[in-house]
C-alpha atoms as a PDB file:
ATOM      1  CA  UNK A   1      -5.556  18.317   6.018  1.00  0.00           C
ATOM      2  CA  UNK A   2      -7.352  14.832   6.085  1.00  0.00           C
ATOM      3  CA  UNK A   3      -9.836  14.652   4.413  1.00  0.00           C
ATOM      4  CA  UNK A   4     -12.555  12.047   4.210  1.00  0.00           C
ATOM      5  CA  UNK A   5     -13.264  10.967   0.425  1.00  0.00           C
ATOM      6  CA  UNK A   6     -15.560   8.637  -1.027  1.00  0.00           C
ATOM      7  CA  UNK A   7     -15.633   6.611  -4.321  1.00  0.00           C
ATOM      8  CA  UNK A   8     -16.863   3.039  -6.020  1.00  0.00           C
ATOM      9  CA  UNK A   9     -16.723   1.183  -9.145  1.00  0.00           C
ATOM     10  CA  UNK A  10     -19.006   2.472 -12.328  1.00  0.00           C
ATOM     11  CA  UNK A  11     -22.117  -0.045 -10.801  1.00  0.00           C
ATOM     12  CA  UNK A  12     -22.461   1.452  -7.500  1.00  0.00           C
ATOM     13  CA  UNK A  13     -21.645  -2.077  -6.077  1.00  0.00           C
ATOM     14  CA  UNK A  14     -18.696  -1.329  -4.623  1.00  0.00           C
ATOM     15  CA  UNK A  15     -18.631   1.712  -2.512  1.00  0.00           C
ATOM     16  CA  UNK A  16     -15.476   2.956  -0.366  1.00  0.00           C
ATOM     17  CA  UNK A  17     -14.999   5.917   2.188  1.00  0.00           C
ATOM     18  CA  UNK A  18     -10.766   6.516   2.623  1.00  0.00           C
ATOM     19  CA  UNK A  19      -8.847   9.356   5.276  1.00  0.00           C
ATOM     20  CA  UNK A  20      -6.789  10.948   2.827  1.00  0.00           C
ATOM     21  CA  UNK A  21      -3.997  13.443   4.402  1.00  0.00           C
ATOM     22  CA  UNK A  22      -2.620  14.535   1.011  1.00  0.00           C
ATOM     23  CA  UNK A  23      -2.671  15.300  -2.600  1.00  0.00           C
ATOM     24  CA  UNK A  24       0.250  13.245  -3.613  1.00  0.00           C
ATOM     25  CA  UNK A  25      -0.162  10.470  -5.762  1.00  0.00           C
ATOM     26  CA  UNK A  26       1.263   8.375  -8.732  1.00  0.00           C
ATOM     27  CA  UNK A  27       1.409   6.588 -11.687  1.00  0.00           C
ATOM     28  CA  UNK A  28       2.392   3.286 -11.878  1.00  0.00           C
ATOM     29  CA  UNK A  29       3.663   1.836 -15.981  1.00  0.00           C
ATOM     30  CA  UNK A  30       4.809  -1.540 -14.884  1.00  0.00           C
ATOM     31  CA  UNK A  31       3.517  -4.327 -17.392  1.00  0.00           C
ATOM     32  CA  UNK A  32       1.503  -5.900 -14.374  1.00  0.00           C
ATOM     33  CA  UNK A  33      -0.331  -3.080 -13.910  1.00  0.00           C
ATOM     34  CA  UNK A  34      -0.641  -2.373 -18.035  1.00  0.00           C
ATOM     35  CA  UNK A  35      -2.038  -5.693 -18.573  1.00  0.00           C
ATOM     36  CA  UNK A  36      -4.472  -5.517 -14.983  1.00  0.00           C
ATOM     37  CA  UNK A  37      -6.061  -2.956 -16.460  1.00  0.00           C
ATOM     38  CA  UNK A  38      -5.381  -2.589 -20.409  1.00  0.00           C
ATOM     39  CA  UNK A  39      -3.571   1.222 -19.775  1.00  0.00           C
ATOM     40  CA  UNK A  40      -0.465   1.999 -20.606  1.00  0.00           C
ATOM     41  CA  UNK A  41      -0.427   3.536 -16.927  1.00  0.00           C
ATOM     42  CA  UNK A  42      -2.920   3.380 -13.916  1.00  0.00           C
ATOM     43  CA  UNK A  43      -2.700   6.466 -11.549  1.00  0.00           C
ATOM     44  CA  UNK A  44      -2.519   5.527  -7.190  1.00  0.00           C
ATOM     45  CA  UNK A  45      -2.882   7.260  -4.403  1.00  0.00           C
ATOM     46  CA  UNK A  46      -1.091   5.084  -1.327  1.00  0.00           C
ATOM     47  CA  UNK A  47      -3.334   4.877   1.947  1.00  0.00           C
ATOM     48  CA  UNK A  48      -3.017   2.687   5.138  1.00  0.00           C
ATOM     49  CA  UNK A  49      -5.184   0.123   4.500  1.00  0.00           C
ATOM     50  CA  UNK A  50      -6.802   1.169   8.019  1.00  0.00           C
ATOM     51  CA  UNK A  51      -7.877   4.584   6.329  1.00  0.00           C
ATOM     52  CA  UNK A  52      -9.719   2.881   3.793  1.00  0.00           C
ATOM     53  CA  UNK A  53     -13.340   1.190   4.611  1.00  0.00           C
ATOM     54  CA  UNK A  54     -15.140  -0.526   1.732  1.00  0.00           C
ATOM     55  CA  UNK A  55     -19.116  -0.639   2.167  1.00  0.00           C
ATOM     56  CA  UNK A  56     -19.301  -4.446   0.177  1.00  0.00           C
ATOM     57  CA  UNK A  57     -16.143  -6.265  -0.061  1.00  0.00           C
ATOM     58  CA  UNK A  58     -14.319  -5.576  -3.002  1.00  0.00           C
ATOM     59  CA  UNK A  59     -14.002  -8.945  -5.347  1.00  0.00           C
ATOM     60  CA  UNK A  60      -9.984  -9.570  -5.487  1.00  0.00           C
ATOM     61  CA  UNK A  61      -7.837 -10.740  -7.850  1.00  0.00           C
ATOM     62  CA  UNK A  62      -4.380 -12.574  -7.474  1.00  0.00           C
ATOM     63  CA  UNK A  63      -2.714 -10.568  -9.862  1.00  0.00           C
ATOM     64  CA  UNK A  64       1.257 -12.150  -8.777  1.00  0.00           C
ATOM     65  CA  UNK A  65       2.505 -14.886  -6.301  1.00  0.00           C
ATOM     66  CA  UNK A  66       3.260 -11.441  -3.940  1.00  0.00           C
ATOM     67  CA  UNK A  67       0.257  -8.766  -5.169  1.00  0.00           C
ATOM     68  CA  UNK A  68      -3.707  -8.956  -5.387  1.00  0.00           C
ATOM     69  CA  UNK A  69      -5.904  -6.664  -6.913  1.00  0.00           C
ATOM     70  CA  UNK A  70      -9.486  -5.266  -5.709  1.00  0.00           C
ATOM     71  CA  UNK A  71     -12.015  -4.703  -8.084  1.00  0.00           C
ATOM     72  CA  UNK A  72     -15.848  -5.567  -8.637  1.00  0.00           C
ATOM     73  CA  UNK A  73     -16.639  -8.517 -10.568  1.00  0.00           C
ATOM     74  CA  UNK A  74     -19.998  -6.885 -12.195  1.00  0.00           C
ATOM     75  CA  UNK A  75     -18.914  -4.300 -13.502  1.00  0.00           C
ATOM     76  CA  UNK A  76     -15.375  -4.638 -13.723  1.00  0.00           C
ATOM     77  CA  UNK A  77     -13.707  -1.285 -12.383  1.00  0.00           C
ATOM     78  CA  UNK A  78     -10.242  -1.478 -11.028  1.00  0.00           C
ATOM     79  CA  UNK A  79     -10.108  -0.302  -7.554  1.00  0.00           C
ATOM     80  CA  UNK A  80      -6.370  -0.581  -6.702  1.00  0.00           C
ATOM     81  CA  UNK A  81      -3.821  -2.871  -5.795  1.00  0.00           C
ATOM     82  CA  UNK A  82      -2.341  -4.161  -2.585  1.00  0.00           C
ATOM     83  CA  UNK A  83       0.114  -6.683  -1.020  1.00  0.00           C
ATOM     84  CA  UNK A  84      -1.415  -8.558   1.683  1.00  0.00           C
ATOM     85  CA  UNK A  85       1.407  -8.788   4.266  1.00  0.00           C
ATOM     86  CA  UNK A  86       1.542  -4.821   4.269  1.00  0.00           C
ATOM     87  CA  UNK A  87      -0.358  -1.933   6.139  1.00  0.00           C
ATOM     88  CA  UNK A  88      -0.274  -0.012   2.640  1.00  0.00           C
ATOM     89  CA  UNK A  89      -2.609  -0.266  -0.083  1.00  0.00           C
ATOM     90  CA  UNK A  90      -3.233   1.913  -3.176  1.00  0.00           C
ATOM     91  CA  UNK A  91      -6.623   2.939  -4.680  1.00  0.00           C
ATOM     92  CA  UNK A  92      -7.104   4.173  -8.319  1.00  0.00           C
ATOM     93  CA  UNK A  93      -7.607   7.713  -8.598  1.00  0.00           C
ATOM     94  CA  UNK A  94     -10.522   7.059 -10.982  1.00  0.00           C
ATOM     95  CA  UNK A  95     -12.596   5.090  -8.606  1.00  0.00           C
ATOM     96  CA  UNK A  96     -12.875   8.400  -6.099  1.00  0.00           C
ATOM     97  CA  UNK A  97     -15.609  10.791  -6.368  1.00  0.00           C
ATOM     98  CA  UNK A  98     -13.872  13.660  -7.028  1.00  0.00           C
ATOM     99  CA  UNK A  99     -10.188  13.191  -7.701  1.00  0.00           C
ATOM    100  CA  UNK A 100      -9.103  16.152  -8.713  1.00  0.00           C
ATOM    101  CA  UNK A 101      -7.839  16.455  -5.410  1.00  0.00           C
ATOM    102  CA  UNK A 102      -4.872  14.819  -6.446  1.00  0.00           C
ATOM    103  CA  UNK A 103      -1.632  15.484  -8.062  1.00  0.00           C
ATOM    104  CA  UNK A 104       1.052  13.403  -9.902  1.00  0.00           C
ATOM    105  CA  UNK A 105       4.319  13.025  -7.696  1.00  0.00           C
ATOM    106  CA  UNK A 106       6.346  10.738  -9.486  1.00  0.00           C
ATOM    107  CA  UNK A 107       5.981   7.556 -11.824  1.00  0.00           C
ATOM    108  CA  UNK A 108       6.842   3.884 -11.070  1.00  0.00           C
ATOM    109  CA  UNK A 109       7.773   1.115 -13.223  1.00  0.00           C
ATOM    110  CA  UNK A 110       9.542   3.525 -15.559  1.00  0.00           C
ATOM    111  CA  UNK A 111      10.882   0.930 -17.367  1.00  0.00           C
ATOM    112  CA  UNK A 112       7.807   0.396 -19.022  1.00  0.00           C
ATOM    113  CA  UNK A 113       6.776   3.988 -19.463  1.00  0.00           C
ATOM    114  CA  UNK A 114       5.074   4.815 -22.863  1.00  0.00           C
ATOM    115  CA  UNK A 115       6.445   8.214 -23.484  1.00  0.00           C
ATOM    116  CA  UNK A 116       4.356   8.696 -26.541  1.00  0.00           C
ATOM    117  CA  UNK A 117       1.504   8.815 -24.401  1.00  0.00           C
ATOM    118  CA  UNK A 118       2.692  11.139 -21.298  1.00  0.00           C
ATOM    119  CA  UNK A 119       3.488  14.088 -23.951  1.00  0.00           C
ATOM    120  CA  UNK A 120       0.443  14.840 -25.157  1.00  0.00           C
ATOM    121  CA  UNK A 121       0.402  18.956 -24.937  1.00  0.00           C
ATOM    122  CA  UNK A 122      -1.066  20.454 -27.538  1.00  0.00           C
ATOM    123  CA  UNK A 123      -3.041  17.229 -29.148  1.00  0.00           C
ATOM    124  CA  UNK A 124      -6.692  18.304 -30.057  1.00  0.00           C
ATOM    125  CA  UNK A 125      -8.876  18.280 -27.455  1.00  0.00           C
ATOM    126  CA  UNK A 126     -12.767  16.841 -27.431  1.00  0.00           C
ATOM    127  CA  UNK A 127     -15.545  17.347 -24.906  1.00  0.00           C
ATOM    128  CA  UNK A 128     -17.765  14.314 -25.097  1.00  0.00           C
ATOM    129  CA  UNK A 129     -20.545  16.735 -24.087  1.00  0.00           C
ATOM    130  CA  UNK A 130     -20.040  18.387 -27.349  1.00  0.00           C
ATOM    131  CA  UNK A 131     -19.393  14.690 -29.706  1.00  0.00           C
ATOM    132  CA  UNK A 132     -23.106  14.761 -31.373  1.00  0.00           C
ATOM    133  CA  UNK A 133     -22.789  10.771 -32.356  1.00  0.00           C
ATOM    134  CA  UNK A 134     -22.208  10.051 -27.929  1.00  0.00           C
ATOM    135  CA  UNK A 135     -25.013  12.534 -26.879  1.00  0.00           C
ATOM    136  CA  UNK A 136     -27.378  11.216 -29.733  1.00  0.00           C
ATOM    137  CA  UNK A 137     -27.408   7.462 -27.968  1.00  0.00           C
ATOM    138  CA  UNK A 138     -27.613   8.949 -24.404  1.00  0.00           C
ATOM    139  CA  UNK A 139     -30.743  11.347 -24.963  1.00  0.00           C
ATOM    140  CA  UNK A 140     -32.407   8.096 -27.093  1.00  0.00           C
ATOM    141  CA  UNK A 141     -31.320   5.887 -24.106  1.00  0.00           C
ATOM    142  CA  UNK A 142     -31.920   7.753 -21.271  1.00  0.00           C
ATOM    143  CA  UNK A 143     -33.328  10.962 -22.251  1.00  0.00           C
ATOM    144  CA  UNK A 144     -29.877  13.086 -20.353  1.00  0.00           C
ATOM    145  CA  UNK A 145     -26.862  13.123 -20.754  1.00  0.00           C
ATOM    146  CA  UNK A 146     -24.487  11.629 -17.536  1.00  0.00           C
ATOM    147  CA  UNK A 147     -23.752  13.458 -14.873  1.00  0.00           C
END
C-alpha cells in the first residue's frame, strides 16, 4: 500500500514528503558510503525520484565523478544518495519520521561489510532515557527530555 511518509534532517531545514509502496529497503557498506557518512553502513530505501518532494532544496554533495549526495549543510544530516542521469534515488532511513516501516532486504557493497558490527545479538543493551549522565544535561538544558 503507498503510503505517503515524511522526514528531514535533525534542524528542521530540510523537510521531505516521499510515496512509498513498500517496506523493503537496504544497507549499503561500500567505502563511499562509509566515509560519506562515518558508518560502517548507511541503511536506503530506493524511490523514483518523482515520489520524493523536498520542501527546501536539499544542499548536494559530489560524492564521485558518477554519484551526488543530498544533505543539509547546517546541520549536516545525510539524506541519501542519487545518480543524476537516473529516475531512482535513495533516502536514508534515518531521515524519515517514522521508519520503522521498513525492513532490511539485502546488503550492498558486501565487500566492505564489517561483520563485527552486523552480529550484535545479545550485546548489552542501553536506553538513553534511562543513562542518568544524558538526561542530567537535557533537563539542565532544556528542562525535558527529547521527544
Amino acid at each position: 500500500m503507498t503510503e505517503c511518509m515524511t522526514g528531514g534532517c535533525a534542524c528542521g531545514r530540510i523537510r521531505f514528503t516521499a510515496q512509498v509502496a513498500s517496506d523493503d529497503a537496504y544497507l549499503c557498506h561500500c567505502r563511499m558510503c562509509q566515509r560519506a557518512t562515518g558508518s560502517v553502513s548507511i541503511a536506503f530505501k530506493t524511490l523514483p525520484k518523482a515520489d520524493v518532494a523536498f520542501a527546501v532544496e536539499p544542499d548536494w554533495y559530489q560524492s564521485s565523478p558518477i554519484a551526488r549526495r543530498p544533505y543539509c549543510a547546517s546541520c549536516g544530516t545525510s539524506l541519501g544518495f542519487a545518480y543524476p542521469d537516473s529516475e531512482k534515488m535513495d533516502l536514508t532511513i534515518a531521515s524519515f519520521d517514522d521508519p520503522s516501516r521498513f525492513k532490511p532486504h539485502y546488503h550492498f557493497g558486501s565487500e566492505s561489510l564489517q561483520r563485527a558490527w552486523l552480529k550484535t545479538e545479545g550485546l548489552p543493551e542501553y536506553r538513553t532515557d534511562e543513562y542518568p549522565v544524558l538526561t542530567e544535561r537535557w533537563m539542565k538544558a532544556v528542562g525535558k527530555l527529547p521527544d
